[in-house]
Protein backbone atom coordinates (compact mmCIF):
# COMPACT_ATOMS: atom_id res chain seq x y z
CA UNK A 1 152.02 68.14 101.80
CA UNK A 2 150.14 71.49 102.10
CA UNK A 3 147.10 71.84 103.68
CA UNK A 4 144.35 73.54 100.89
CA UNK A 5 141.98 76.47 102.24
CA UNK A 6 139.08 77.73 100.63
CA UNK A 7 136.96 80.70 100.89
CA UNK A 8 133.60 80.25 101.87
CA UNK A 9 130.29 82.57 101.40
CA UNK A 10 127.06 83.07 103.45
CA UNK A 11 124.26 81.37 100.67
CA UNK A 12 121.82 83.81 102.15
CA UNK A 13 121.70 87.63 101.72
CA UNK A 14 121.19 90.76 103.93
CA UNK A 15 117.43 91.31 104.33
CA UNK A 16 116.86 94.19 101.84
CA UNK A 17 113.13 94.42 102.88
CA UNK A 18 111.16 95.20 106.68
CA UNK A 19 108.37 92.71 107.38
CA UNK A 20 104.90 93.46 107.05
CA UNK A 21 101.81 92.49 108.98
CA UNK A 22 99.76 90.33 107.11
CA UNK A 23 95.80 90.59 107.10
CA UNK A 24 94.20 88.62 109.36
CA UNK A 25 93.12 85.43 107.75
CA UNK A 26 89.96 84.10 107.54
CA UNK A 27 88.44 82.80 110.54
CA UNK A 28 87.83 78.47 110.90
CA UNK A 29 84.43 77.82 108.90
CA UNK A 30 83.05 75.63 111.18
CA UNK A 31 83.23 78.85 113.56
CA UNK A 32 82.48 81.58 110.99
CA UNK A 33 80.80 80.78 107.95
CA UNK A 34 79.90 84.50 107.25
CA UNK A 35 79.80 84.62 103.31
CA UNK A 36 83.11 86.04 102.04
CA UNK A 37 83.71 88.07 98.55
CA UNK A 38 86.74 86.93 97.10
CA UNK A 39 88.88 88.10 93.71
CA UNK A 40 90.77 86.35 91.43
CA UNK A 41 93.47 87.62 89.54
CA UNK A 42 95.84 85.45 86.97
CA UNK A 43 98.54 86.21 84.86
CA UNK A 44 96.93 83.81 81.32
CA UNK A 45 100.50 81.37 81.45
CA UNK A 46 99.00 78.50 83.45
CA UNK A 47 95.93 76.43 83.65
CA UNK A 48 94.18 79.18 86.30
CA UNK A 49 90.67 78.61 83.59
CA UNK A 50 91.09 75.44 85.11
CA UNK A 51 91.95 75.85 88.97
CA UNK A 52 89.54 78.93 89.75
CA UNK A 53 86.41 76.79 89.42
CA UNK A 54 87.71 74.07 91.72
CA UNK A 55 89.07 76.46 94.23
CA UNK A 56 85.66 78.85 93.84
CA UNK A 57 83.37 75.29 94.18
CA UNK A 58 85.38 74.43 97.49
CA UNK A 59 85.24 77.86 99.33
CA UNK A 60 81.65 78.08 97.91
CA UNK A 61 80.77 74.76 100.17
CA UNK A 62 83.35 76.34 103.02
CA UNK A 63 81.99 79.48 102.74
CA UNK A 64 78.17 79.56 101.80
CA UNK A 65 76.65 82.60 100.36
CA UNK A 66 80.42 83.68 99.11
CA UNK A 67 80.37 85.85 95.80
CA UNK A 68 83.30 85.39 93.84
CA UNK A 69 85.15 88.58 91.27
CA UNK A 70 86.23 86.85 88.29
CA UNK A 71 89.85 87.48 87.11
CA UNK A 72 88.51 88.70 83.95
CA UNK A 73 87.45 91.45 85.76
CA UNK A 74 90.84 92.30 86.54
CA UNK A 75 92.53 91.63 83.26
CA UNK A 76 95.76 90.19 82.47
CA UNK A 77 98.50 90.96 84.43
CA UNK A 78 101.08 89.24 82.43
CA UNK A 79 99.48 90.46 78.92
CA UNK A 80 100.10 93.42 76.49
CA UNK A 81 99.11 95.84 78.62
CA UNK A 82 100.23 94.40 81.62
CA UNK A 83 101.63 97.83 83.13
CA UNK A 84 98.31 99.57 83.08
CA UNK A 85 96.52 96.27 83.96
CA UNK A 86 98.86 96.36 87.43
CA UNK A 87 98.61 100.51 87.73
CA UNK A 88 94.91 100.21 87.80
CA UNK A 89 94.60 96.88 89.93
CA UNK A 90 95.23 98.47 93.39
CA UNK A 91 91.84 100.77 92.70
CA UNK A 92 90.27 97.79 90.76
CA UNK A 93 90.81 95.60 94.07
CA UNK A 94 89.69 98.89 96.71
CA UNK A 95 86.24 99.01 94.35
CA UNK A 96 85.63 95.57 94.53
CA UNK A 97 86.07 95.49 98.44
CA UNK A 98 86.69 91.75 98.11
CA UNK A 99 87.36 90.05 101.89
CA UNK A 100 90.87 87.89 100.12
CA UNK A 101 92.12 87.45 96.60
CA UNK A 102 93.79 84.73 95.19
CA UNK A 103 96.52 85.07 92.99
CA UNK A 104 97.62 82.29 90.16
CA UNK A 105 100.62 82.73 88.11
CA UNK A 106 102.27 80.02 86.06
CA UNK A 107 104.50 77.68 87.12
């Protein structure tokens, strides 16, 4: 009886980007409760009209004083015009001079 061989493949690919450093995150509340201003930005696919609120009432109550950029003010950056909606957004995001953003696309 012959013995059967198989080829077998590496499930993970060459890393085809560098790392980058990430922004420093924000510090523990309890230690720095300095207000924040914080951006939201959502593609319209998936229930963000109803996770912003609960995610701007909790870092509201972590973070008192925090103002908070609707992602209306960004527009839709999975519409119709989603290519000038994401051209524009890095100088929509440097005029805002938010602190963090938070991102929601669908699932």
């Amino acid at each position: 009886m012959s013995q059967s061989t198989y080829d077998v493949l590496w499930p993970l690919a060459r890393r085809a980007v560098e790392d980058i450093a990430l922004n420093r995150r924000f510090g523990n509340p309890a230690a720095d409760s300095t207000p924040k201003r914080i951006g939201f930005i959502w593609d319209y696919m998936f229930r963000g009209n109803d996770m912003f609120p609960l995610l701007q009432a909790g870092l509201a109550e972590k973070y008192p004083g925090s103002t908070f950029v609707p992602y209306e003010h960004f527009g839709n950056v999975h519409g119709h015009d989603e290519r000038e909606v994401l051209a524009a957004l890095p100088q929509r995001l440097k005029e805002a001079r938010l602190d963090a953003v938070i991102v929601g696309v669908g699932a």
